[in-house]
C-alpha atoms as a PDB file:
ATOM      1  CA  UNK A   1      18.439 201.708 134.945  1.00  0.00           C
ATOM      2  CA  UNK A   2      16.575 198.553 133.488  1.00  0.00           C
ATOM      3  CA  UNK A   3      14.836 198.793 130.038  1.00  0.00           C
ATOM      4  CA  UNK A   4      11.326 197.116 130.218  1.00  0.00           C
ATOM      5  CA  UNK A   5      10.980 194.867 126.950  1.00  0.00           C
ATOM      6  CA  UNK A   6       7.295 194.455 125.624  1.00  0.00           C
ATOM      7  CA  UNK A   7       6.957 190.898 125.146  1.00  0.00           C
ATOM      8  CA  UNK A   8       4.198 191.245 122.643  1.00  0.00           C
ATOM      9  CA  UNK A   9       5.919 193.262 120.025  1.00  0.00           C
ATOM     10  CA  UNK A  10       9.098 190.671 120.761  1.00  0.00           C
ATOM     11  CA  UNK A  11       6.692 187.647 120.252  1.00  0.00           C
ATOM     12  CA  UNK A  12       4.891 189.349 116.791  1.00  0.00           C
ATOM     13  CA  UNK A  13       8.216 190.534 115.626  1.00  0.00           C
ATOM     14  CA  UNK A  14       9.256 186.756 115.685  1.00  0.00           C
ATOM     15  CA  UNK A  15       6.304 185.131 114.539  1.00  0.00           C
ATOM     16  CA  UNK A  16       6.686 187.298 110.924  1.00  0.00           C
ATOM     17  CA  UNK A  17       9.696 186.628 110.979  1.00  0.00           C
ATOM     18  CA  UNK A  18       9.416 182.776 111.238  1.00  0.00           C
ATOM     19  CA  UNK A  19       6.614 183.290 108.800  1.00  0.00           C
ATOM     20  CA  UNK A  20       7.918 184.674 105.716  1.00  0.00           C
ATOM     21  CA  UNK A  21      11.273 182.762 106.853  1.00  0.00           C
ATOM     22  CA  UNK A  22       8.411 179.156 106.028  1.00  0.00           C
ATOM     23  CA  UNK A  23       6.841 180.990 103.391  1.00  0.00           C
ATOM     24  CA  UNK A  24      10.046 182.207 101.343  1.00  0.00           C
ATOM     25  CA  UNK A  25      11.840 178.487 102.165  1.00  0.00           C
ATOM     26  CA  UNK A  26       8.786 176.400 100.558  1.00  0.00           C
ATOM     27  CA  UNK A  27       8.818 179.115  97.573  1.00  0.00           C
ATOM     28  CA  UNK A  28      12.643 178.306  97.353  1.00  0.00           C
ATOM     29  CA  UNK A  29      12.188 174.778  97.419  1.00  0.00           C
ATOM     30  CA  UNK A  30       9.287 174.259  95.752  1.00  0.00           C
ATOM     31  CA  UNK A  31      11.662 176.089  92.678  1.00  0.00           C
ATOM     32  CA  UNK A  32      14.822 174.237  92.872  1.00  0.00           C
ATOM     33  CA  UNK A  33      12.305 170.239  93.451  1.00  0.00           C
ATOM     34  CA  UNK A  34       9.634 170.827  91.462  1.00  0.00           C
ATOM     35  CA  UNK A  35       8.975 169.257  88.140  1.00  0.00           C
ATOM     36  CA  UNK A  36       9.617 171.196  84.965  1.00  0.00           C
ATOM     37  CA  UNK A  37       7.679 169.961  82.695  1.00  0.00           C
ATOM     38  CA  UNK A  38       5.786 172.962  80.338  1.00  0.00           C
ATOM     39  CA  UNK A  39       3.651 171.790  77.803  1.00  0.00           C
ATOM     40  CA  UNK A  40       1.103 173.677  74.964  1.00  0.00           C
ATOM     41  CA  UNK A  41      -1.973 173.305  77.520  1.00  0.00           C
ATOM     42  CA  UNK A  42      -0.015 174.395  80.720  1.00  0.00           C
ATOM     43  CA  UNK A  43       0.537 177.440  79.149  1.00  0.00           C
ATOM     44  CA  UNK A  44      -2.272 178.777  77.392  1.00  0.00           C
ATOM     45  CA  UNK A  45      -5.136 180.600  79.738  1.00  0.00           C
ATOM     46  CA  UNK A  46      -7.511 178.887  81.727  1.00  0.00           C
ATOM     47  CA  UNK A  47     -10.514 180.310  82.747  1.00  0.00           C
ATOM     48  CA  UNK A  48     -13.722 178.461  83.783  1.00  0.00           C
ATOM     49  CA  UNK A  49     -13.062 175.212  82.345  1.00  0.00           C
ATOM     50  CA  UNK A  50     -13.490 176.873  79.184  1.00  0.00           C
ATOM     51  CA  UNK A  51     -10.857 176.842  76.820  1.00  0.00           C
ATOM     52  CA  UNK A  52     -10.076 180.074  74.951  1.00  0.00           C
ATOM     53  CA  UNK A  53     -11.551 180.703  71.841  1.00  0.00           C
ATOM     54  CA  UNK A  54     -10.848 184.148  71.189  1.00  0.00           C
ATOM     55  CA  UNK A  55      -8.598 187.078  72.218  1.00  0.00           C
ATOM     56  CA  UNK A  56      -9.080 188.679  75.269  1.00  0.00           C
ATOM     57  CA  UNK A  57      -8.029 192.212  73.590  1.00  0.00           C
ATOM     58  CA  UNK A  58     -11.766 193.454  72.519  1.00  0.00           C
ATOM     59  CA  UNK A  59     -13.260 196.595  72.870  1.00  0.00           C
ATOM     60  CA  UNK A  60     -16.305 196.788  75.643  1.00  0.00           C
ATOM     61  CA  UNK A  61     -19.191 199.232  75.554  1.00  0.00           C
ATOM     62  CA  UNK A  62     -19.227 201.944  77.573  1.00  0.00           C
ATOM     63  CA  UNK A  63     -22.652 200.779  79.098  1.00  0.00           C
ATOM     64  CA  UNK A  64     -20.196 197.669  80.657  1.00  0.00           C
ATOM     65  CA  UNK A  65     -18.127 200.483  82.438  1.00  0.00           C
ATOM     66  CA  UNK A  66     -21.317 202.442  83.428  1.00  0.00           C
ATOM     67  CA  UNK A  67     -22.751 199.410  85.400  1.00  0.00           C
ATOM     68  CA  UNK A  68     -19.615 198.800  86.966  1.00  0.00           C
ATOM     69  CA  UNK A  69     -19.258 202.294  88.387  1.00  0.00           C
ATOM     70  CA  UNK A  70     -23.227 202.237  89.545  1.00  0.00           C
ATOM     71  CA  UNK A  71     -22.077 198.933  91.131  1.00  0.00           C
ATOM     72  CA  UNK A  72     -18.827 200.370  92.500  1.00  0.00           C
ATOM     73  CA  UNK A  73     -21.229 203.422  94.206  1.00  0.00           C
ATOM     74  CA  UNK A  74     -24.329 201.569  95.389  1.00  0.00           C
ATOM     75  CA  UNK A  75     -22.135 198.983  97.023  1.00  0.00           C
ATOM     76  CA  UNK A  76     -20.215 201.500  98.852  1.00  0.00           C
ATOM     77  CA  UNK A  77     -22.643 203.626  99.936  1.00  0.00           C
ATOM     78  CA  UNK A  78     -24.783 200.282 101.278  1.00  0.00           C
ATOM     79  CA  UNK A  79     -21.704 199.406 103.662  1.00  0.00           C
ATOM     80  CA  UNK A  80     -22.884 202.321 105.285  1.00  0.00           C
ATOM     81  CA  UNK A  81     -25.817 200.616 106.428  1.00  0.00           C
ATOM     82  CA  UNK A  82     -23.134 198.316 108.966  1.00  0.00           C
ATOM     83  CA  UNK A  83     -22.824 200.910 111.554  1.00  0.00           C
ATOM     84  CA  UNK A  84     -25.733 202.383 111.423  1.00  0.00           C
ATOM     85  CA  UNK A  85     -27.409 199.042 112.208  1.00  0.00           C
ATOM     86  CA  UNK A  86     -24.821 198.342 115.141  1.00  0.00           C
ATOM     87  CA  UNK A  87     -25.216 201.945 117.035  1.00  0.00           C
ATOM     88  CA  UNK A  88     -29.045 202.383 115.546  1.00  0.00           C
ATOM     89  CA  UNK A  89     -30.696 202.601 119.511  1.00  0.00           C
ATOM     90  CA  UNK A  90     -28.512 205.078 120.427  1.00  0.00           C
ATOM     91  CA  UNK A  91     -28.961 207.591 117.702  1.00  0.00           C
ATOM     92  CA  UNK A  92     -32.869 207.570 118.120  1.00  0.00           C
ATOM     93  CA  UNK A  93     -34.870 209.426 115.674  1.00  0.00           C
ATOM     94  CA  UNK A  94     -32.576 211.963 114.500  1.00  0.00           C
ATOM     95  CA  UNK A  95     -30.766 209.071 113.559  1.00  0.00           C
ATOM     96  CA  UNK A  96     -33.765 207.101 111.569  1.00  0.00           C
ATOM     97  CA  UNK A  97     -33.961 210.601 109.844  1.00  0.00           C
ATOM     98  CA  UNK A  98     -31.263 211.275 108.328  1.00  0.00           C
ATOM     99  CA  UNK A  99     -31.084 207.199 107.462  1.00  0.00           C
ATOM    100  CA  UNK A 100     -34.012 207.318 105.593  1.00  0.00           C
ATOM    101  CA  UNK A 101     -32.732 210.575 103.749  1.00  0.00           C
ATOM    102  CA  UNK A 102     -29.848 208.682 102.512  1.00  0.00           C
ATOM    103  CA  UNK A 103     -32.525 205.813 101.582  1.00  0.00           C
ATOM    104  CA  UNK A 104     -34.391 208.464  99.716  1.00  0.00           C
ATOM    105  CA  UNK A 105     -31.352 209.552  97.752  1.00  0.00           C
ATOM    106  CA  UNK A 106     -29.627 205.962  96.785  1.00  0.00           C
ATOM    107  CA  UNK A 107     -33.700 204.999  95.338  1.00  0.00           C
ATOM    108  CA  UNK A 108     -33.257 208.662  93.562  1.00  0.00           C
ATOM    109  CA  UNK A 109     -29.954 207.792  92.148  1.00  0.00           C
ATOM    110  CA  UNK A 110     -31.364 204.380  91.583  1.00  0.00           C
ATOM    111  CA  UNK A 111     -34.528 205.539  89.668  1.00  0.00           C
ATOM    112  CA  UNK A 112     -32.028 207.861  87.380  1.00  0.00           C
ATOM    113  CA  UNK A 113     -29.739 205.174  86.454  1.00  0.00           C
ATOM    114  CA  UNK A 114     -33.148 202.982  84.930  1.00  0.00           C
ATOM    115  CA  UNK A 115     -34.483 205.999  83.599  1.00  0.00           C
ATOM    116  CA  UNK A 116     -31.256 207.099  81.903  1.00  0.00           C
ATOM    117  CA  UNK A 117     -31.372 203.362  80.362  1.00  0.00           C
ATOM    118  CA  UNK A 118     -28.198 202.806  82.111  1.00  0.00           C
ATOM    119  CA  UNK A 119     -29.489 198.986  83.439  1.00  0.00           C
ATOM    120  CA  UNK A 120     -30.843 197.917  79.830  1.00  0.00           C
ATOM    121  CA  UNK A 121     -29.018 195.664  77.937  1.00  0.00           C
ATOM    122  CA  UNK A 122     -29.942 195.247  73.964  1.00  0.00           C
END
């Protein structure tokens, strides 16, 4: 009885496999031939083009974290929006509905946050 080989997974299997082969050889070389040569400004932090001037361990306000989370939420909930606007014919108006009720309750989450002061920065 002959086994049937899927050519596909065969052809996948070996083009990962010839990948990270590349990938970890060029690592491996790029160790053992490259220069060595670590000076005062290679290591110190770059960030910007602007040289550090102080340490990075400071505390932030909690109003930083609280903008980050709003940002987190209303950027989640908007990918939403993707599918909707792909499949939007087909789900008529019960679909516009209940779209425009989740509308109505990012704008009330978004009208809390500026009323809580959440968005002001002093």
């Amino acid at each position: 009885m002959a086994v049937a080989v899927d050519w596909q997974w065969i052809n996948l299997l070996i083009f990962v496999v010839l990948t990270l082969a590349v990938g970890g050889g060029l690592l491996f070389l790029s160790s053992i031939l490259g220069p060595r040569r670590p000076l005062r400004e290679k290591l110190d932090p770059y960030e910007c083009g602007v040289p550090l001037l102080d340490t990075s361990r400071h505390r932030h306000t909690i109003q930083f974290y609280m903008v980050a989370i709003i940002f987190m939420l209303f950027d989640i909930e908007v990918v939403f929006f993707i599918p909707w606007g792909v499949v939007y014919r087909s789900l008529a108006l019960p679909g516009l509905v209940e779209m425009g009720l989740f509308v109505a309750v990012l704008a009330f989450g978004l009208v809390y946050v500026i009323r809580r002061g959440i968005l002001d920065w002093k």
